[in-house]
PDB file of N, CA and C in Angstrom:
ATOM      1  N   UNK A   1      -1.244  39.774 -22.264  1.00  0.00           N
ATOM      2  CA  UNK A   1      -2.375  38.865 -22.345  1.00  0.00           C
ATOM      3  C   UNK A   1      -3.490  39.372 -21.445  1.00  0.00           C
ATOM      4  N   UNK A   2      -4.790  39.013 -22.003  1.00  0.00           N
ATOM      5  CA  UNK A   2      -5.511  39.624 -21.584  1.00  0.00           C
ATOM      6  C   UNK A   2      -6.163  38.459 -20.161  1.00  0.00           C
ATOM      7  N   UNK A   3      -7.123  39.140 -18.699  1.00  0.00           N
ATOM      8  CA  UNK A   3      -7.711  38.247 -18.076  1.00  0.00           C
ATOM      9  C   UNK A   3      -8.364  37.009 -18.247  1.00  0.00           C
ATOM     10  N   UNK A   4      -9.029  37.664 -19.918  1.00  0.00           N
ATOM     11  CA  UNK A   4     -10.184  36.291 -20.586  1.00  0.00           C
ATOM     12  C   UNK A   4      -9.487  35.115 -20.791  1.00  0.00           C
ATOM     13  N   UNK A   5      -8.150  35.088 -21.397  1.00  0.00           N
ATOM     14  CA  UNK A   5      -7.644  34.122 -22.271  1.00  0.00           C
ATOM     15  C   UNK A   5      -7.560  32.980 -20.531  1.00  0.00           C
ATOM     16  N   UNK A   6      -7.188  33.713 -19.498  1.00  0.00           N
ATOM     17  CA  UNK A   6      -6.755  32.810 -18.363  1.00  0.00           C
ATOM     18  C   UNK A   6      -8.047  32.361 -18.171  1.00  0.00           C
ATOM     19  N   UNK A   7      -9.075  32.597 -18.025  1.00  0.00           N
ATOM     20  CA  UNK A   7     -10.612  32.379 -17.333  1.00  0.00           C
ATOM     21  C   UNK A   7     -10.969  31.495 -18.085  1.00  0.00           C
ATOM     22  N   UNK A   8     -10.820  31.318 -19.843  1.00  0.00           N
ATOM     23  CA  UNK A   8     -11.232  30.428 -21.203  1.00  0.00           C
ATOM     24  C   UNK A   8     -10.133  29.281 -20.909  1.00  0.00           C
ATOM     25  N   UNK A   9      -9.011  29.524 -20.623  1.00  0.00           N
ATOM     26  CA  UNK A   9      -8.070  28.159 -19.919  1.00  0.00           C
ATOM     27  C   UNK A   9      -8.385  27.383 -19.318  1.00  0.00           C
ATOM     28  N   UNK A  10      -9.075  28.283 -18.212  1.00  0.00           N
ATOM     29  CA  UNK A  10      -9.394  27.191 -16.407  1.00  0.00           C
ATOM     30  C   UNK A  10     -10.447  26.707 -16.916  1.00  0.00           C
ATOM     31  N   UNK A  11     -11.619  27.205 -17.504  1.00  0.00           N
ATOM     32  CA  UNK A  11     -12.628  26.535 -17.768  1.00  0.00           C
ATOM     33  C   UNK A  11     -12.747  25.429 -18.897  1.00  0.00           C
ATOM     34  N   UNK A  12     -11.986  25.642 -20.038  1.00  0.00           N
ATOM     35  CA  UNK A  12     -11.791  24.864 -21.121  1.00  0.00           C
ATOM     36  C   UNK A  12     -11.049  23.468 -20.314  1.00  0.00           C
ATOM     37  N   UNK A  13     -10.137  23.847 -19.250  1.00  0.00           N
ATOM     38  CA  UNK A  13      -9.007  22.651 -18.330  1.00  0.00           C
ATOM     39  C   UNK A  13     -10.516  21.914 -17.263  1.00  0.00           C
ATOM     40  N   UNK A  14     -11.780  22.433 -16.858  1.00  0.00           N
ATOM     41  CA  UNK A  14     -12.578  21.863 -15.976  1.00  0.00           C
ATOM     42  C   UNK A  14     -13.629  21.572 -16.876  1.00  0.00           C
ATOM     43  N   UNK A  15     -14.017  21.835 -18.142  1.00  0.00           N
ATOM     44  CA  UNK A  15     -14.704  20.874 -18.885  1.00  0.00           C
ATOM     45  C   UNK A  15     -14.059  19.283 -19.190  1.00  0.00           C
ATOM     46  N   UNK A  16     -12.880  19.325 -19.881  1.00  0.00           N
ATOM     47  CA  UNK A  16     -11.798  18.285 -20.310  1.00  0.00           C
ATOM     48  C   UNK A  16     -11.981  17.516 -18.975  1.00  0.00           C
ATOM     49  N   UNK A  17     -11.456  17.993 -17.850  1.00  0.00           N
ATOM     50  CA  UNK A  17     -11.710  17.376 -16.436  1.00  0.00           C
ATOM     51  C   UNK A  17     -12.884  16.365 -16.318  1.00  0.00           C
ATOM     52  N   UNK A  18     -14.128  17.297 -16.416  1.00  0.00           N
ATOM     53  CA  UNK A  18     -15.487  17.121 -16.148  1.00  0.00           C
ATOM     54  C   UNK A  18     -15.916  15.587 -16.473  1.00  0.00           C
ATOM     55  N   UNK A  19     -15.695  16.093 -18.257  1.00  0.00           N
ATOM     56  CA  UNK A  19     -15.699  14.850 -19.429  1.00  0.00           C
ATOM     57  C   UNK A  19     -15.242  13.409 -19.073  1.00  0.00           C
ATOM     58  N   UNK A  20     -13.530  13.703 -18.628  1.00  0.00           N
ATOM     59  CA  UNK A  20     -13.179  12.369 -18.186  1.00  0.00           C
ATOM     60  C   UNK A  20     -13.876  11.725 -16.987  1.00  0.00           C
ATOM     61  N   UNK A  21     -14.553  12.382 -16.184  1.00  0.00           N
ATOM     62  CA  UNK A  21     -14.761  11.526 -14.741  1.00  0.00           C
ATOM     63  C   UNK A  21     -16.125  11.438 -15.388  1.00  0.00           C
ATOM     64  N   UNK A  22     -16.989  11.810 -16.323  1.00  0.00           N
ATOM     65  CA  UNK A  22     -17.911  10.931 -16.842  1.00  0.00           C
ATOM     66  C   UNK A  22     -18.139   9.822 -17.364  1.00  0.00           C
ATOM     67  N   UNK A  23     -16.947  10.085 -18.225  1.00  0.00           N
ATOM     68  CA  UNK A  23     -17.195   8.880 -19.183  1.00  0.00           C
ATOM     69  C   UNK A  23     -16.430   7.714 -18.312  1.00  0.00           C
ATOM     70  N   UNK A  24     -15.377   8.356 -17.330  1.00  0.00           N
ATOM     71  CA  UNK A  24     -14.796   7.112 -16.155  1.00  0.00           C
ATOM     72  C   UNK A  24     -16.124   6.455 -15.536  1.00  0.00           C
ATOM     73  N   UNK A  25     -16.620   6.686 -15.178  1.00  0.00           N
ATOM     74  CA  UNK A  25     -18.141   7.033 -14.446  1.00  0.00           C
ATOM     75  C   UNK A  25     -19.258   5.420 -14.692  1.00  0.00           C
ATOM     76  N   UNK A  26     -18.645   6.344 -16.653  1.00  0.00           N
ATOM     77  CA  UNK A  26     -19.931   5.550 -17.511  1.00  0.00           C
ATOM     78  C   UNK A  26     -19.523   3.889 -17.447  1.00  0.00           C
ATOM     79  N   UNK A  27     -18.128   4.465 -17.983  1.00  0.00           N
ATOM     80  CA  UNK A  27     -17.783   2.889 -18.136  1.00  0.00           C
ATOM     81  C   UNK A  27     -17.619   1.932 -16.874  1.00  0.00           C
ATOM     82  N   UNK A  28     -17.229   2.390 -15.958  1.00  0.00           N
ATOM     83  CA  UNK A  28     -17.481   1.629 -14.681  1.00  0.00           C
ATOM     84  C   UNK A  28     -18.277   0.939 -14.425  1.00  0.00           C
ATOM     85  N   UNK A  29     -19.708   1.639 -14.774  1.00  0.00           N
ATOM     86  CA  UNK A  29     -21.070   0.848 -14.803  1.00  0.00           C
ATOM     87  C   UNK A  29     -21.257   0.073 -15.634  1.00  0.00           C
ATOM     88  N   UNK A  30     -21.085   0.638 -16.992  1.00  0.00           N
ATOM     89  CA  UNK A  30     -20.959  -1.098 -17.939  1.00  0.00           C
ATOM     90  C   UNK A  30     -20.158  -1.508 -17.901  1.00  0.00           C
ATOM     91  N   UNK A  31     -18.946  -1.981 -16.856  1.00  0.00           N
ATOM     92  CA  UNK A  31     -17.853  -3.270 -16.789  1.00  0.00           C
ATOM     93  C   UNK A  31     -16.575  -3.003 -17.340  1.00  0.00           C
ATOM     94  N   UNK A  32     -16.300  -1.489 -17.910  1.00  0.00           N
ATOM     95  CA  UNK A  32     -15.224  -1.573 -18.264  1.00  0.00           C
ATOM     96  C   UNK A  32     -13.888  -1.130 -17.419  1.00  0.00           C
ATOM     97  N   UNK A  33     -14.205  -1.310 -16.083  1.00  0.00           N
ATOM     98  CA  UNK A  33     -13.859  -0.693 -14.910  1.00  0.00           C
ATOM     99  C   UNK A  33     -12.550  -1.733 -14.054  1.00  0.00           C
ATOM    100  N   UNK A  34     -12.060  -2.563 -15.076  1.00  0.00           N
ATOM    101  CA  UNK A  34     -11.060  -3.104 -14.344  1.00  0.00           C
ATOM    102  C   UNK A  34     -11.821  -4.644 -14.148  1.00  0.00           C
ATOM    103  N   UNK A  35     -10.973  -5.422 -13.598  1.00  0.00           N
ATOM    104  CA  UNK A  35     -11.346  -6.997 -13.241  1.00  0.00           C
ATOM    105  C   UNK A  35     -13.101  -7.199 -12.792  1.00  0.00           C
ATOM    106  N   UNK A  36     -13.700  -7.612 -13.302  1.00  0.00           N
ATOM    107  CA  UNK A  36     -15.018  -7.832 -12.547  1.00  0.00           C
ATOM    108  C   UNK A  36     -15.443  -9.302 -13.085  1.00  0.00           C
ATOM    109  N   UNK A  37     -16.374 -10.243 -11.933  1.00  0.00           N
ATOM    110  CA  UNK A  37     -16.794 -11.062 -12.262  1.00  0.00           C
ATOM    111  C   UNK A  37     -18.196 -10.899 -12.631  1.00  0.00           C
ATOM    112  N   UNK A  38     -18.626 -12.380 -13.459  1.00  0.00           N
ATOM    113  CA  UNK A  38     -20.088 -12.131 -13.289  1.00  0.00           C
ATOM    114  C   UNK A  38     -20.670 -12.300 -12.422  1.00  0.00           C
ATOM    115  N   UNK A  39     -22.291 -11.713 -12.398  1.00  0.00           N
ATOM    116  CA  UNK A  39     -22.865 -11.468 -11.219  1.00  0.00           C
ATOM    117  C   UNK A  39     -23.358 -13.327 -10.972  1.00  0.00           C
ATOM    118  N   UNK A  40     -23.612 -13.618 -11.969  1.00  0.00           N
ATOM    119  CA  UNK A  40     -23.626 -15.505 -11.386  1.00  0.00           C
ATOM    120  C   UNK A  40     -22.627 -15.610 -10.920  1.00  0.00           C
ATOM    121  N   UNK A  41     -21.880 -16.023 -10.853  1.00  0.00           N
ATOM    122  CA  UNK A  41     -20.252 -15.938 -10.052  1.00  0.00           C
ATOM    123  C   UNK A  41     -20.175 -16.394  -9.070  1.00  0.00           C
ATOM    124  N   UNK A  42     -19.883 -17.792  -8.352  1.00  0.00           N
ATOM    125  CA  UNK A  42     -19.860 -17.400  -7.016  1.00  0.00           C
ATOM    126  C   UNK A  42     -18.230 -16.668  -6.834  1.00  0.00           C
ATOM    127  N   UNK A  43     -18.394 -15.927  -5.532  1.00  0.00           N
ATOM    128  CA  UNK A  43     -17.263 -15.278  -5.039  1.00  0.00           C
ATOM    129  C   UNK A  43     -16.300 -16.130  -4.256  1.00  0.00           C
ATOM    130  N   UNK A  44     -15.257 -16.747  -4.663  1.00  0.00           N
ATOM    131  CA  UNK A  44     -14.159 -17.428  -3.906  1.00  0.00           C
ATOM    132  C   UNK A  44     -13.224 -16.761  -2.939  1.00  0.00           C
ATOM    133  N   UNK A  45     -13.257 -15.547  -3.121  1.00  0.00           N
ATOM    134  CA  UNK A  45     -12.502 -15.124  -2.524  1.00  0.00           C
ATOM    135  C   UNK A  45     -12.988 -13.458  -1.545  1.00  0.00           C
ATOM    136  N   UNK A  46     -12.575 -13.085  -0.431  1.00  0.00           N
ATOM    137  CA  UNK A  46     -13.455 -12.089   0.269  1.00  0.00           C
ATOM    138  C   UNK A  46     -12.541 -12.058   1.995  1.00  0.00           C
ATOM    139  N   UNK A  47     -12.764 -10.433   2.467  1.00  0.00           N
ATOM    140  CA  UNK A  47     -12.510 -10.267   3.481  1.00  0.00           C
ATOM    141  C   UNK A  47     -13.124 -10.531   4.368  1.00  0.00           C
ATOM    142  N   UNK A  48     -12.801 -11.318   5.536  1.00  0.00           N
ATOM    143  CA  UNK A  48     -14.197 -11.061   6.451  1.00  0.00           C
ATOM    144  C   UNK A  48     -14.094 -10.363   7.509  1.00  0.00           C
ATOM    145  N   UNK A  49     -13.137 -10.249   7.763  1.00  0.00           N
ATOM    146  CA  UNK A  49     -12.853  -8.743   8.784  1.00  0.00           C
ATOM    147  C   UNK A  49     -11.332  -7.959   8.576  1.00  0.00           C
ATOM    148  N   UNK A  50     -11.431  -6.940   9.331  1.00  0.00           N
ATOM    149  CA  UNK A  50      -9.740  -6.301   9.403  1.00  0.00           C
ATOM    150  C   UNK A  50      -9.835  -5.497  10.804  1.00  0.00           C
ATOM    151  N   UNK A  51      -8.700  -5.210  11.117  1.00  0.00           N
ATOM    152  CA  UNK A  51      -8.896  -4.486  12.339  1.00  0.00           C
ATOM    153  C   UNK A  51      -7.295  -3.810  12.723  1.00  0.00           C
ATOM    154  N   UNK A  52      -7.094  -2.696  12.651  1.00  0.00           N
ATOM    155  CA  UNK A  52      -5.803  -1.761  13.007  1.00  0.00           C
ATOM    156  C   UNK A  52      -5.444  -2.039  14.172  1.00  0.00           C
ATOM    157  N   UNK A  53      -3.760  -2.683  14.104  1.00  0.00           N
ATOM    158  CA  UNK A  53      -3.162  -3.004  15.139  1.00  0.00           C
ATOM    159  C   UNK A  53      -2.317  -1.618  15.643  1.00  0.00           C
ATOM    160  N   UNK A  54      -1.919  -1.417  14.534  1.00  0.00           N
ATOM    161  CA  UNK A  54      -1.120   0.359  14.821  1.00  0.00           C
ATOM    162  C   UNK A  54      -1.089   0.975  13.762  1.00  0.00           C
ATOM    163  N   UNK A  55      -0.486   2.399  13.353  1.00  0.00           N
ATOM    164  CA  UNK A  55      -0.659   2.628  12.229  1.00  0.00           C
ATOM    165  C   UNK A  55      -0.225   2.209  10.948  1.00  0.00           C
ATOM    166  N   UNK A  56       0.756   1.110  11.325  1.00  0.00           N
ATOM    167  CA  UNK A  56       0.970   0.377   9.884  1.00  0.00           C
ATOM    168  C   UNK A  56       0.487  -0.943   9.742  1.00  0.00           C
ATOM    169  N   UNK A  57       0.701  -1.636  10.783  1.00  0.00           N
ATOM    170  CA  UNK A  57      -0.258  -3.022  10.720  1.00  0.00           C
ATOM    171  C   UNK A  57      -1.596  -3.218  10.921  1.00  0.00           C
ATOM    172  N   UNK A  58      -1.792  -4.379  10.152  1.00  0.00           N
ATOM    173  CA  UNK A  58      -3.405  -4.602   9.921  1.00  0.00           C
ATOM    174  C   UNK A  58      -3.371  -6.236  10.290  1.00  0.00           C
ATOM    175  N   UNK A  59      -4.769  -6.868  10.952  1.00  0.00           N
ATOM    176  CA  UNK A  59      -4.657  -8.326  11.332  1.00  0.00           C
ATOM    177  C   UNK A  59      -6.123  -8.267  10.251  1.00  0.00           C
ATOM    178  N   UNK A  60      -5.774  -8.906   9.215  1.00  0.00           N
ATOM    179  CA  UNK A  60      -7.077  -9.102   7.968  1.00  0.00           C
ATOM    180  C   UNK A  60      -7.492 -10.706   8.352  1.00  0.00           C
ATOM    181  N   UNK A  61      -8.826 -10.891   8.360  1.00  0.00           N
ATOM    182  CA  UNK A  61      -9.068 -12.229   8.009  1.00  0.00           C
ATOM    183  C   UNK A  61      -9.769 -12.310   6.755  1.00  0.00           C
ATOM    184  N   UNK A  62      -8.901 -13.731   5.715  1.00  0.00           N
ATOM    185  CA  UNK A  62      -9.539 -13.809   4.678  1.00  0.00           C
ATOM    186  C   UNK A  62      -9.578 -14.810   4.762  1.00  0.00           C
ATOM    187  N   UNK A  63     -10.962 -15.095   3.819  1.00  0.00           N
ATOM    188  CA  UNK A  63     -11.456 -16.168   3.291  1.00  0.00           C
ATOM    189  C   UNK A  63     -11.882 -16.541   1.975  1.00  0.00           C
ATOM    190  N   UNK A  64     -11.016 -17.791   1.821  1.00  0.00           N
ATOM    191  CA  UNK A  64     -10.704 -18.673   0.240  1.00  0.00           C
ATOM    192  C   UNK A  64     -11.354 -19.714   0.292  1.00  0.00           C
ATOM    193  N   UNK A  65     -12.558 -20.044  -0.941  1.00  0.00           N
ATOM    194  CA  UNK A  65     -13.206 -21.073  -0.770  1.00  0.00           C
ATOM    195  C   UNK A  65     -13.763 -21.566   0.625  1.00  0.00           C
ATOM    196  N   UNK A  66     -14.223 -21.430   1.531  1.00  0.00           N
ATOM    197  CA  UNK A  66     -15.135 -21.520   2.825  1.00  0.00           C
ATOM    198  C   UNK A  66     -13.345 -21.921   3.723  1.00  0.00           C
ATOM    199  N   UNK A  67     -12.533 -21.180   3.444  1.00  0.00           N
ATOM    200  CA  UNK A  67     -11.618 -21.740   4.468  1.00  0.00           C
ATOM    201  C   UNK A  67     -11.053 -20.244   4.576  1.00  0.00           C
ATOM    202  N   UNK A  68     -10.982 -19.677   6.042  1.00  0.00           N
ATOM    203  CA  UNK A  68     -10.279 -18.829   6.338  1.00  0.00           C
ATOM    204  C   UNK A  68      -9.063 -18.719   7.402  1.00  0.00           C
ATOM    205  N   UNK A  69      -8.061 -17.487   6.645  1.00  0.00           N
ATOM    206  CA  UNK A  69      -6.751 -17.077   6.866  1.00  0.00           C
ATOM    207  C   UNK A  69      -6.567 -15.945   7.690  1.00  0.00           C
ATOM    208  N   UNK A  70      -5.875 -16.050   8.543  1.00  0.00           N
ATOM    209  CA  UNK A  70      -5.470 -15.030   9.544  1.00  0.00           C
ATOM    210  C   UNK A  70      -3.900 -14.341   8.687  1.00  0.00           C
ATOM    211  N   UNK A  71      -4.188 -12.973   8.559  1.00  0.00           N
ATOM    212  CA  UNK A  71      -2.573 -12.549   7.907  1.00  0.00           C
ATOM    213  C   UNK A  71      -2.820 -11.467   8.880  1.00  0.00           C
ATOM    214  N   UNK A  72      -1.308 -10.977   9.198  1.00  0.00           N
ATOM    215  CA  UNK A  72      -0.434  -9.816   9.797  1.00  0.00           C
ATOM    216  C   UNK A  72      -0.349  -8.662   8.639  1.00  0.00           C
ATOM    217  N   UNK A  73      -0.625  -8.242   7.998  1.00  0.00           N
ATOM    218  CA  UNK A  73      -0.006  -7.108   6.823  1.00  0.00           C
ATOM    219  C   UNK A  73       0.075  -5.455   7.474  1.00  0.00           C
ATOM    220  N   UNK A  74       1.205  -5.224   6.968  1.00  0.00           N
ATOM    221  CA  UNK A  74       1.664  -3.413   6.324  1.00  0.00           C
ATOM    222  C   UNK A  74       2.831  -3.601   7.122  1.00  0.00           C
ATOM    223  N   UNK A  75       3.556  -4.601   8.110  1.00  0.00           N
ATOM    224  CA  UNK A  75       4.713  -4.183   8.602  1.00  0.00           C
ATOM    225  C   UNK A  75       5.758  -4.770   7.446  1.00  0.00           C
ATOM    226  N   UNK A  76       7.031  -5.520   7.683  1.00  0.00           N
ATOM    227  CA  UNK A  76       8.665  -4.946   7.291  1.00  0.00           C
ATOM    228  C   UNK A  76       7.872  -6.319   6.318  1.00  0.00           C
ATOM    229  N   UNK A  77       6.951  -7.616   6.679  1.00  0.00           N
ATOM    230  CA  UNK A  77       6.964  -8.441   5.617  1.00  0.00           C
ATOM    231  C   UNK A  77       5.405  -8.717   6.120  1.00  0.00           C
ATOM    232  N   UNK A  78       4.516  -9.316   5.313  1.00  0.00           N
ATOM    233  CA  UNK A  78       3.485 -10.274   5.377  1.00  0.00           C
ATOM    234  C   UNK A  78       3.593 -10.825   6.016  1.00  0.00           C
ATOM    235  N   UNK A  79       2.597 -12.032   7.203  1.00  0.00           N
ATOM    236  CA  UNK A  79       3.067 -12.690   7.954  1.00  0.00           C
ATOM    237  C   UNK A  79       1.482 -13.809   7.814  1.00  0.00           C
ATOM    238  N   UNK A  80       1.592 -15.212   7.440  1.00  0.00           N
ATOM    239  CA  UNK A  80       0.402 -15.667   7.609  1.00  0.00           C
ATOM    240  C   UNK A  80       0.332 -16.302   8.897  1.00  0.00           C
ATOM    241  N   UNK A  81      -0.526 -15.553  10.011  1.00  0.00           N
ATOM    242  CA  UNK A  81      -0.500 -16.148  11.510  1.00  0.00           C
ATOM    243  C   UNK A  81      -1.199 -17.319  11.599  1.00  0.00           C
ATOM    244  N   UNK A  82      -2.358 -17.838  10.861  1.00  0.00           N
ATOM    245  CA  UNK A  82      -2.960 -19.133  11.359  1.00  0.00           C
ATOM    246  C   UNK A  82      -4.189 -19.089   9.776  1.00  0.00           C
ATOM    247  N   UNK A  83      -3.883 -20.760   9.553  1.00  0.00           N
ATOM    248  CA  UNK A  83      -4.601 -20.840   8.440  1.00  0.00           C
ATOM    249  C   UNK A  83      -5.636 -21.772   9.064  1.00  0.00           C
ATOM    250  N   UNK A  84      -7.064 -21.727   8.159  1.00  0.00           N
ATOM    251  CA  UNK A  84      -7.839 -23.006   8.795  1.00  0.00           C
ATOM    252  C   UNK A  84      -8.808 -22.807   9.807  1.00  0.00           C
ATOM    253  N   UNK A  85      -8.503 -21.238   9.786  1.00  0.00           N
ATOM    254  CA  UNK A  85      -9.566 -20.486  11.029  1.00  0.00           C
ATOM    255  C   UNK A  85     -10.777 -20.916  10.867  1.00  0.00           C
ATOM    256  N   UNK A  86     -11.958 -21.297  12.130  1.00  0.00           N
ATOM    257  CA  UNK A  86     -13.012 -21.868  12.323  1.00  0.00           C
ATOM    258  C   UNK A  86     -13.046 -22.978  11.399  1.00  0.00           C
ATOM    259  N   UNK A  87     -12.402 -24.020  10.739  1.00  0.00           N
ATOM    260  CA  UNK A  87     -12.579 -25.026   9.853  1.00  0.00           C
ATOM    261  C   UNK A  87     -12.371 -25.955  10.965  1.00  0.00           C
ATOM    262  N   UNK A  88     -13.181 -26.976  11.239  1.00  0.00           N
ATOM    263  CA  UNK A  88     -13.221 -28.188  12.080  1.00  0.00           C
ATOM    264  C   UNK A  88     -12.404 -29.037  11.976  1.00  0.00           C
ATOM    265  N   UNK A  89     -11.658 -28.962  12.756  1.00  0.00           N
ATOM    266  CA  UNK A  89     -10.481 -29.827  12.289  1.00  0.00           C
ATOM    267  C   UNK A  89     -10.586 -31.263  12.931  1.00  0.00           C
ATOM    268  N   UNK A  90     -11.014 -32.517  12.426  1.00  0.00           N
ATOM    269  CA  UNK A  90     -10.974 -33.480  12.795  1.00  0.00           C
ATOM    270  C   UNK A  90      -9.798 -34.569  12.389  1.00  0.00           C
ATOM    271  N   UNK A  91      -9.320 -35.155  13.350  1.00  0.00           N
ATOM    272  CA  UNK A  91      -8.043 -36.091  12.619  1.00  0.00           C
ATOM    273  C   UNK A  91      -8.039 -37.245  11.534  1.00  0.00           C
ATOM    274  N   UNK A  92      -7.660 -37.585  10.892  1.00  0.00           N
ATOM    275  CA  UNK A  92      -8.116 -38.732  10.212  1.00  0.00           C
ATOM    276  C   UNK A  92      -7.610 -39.788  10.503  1.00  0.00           C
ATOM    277  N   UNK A  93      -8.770 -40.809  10.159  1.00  0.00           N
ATOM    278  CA  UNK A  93      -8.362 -41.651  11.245  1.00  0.00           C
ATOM    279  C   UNK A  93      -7.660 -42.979  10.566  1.00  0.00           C
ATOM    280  N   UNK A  94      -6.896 -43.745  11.208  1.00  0.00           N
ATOM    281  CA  UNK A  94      -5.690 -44.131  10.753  1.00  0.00           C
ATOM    282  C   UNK A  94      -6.205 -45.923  10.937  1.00  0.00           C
ATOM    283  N   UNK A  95      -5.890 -46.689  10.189  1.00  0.00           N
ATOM    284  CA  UNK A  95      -6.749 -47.780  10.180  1.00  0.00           C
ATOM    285  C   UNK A  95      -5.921 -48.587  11.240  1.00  0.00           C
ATOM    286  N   UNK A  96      -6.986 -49.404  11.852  1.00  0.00           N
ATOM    287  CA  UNK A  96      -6.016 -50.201  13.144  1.00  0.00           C
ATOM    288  C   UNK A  96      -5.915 -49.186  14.413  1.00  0.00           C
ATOM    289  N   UNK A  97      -6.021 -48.177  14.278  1.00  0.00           N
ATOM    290  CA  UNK A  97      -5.947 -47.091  15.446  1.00  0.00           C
ATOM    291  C   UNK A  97      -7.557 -46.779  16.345  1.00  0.00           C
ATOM    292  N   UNK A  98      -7.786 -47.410  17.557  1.00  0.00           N
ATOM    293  CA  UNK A  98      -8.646 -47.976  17.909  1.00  0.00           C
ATOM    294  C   UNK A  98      -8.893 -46.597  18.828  1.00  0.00           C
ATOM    295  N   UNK A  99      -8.325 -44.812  18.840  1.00  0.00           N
ATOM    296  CA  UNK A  99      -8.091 -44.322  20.091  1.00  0.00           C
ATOM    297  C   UNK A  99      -9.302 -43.345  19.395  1.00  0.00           C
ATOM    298  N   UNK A 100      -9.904 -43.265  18.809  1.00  0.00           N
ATOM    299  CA  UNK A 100     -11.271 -42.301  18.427  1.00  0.00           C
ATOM    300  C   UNK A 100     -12.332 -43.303  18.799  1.00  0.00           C
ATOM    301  N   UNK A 101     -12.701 -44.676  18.775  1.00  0.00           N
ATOM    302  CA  UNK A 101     -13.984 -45.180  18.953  1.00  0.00           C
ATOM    303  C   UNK A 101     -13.907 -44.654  20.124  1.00  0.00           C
ATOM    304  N   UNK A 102     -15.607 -44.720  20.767  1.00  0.00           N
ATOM    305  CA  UNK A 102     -16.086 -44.678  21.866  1.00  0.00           C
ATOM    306  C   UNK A 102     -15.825 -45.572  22.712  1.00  0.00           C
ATOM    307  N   UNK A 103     -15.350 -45.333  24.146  1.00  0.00           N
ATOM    308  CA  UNK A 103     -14.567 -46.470  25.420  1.00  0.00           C
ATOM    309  C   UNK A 103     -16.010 -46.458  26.304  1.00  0.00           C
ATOM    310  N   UNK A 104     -16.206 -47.544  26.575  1.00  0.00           N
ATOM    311  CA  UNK A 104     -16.773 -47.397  28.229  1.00  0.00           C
ATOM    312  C   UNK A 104     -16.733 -47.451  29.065  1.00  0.00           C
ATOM    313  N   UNK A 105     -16.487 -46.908  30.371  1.00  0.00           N
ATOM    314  CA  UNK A 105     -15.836 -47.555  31.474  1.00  0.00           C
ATOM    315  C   UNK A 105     -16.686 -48.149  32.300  1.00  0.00           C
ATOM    316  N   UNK A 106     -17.943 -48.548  31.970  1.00  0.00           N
ATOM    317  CA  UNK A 106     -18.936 -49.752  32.608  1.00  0.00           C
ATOM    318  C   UNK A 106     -19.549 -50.140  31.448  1.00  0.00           C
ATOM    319  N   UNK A 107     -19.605 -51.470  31.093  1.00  0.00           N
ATOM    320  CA  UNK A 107     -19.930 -52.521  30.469  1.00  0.00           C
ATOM    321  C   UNK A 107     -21.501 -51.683  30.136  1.00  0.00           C
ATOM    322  N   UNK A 108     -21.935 -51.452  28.758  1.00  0.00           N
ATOM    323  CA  UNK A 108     -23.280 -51.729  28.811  1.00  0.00           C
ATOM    324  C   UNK A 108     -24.099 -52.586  29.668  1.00  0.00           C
ATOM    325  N   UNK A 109     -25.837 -52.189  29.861  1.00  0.00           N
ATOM    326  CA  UNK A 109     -26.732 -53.274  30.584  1.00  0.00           C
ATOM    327  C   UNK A 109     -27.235 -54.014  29.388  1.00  0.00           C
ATOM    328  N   UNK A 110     -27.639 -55.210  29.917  1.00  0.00           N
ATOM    329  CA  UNK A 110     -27.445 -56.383  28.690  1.00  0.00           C
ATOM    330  C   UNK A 110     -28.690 -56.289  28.741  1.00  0.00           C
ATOM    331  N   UNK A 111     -28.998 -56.539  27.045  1.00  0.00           N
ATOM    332  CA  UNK A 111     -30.217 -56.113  26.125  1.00  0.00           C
ATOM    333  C   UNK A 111     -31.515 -57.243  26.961  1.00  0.00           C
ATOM    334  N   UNK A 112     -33.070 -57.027  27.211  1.00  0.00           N
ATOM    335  CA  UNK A 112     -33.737 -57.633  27.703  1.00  0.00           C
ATOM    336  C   UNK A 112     -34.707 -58.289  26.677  1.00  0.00           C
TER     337      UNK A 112
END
């Protein structure tokens, strides 16, 4: 066999190549690129930070619908450390349960 036939191979194998990561390319841009929402859309779901604990664990915070999750991920299991992050947590209040109003410990001054 001659040199050419190998040189007409590699190149005939990096056109074929070429082709696919175009047209991968193309379609990406018009949407055919796997799960996508529309751009009206609101987004429910999103990272809002991550940060490398070592080389296999990660402490991700996510956030679902305006409520965010503290997870542990890449060690032996998932771990959800604290849900509810920055969400205000106020108690609800329980009827007959008099320990949230405001106390005074001196009598208002009486109205003039």
């Amino acid at each position: 066999m001659d040199i050419s036939v190998y040189i007409r191979f590699i190149l005939a194998l990096a056109g074929v190549l070429a082709l696919i990561a175009i047209a991968a390319f193309i379609l990406k841009r018009v949407g055919w690129g796997g799960m996508r929402t529309p751009r009206s859309a609101q987004k429910r779901l999103g990272i809002s930070a991550a940060i490398a604990l070592d080389g296999r664990r990660r402490l991700v915070l996510v956030r679902r619908d305006d409520v965010e999750h503290l997870l542990l991920v890449g060690g032996p299991a998932d771990l959800v450390v604290e849900t509810g992050v920055g969400a205000r947590a106020t108690p609800a209040p329980v009827p007959g349960d008099r320990s949230l109003e405001p106390r005074f410990t001196n009598p208002p001054p009486p109205a003039s």
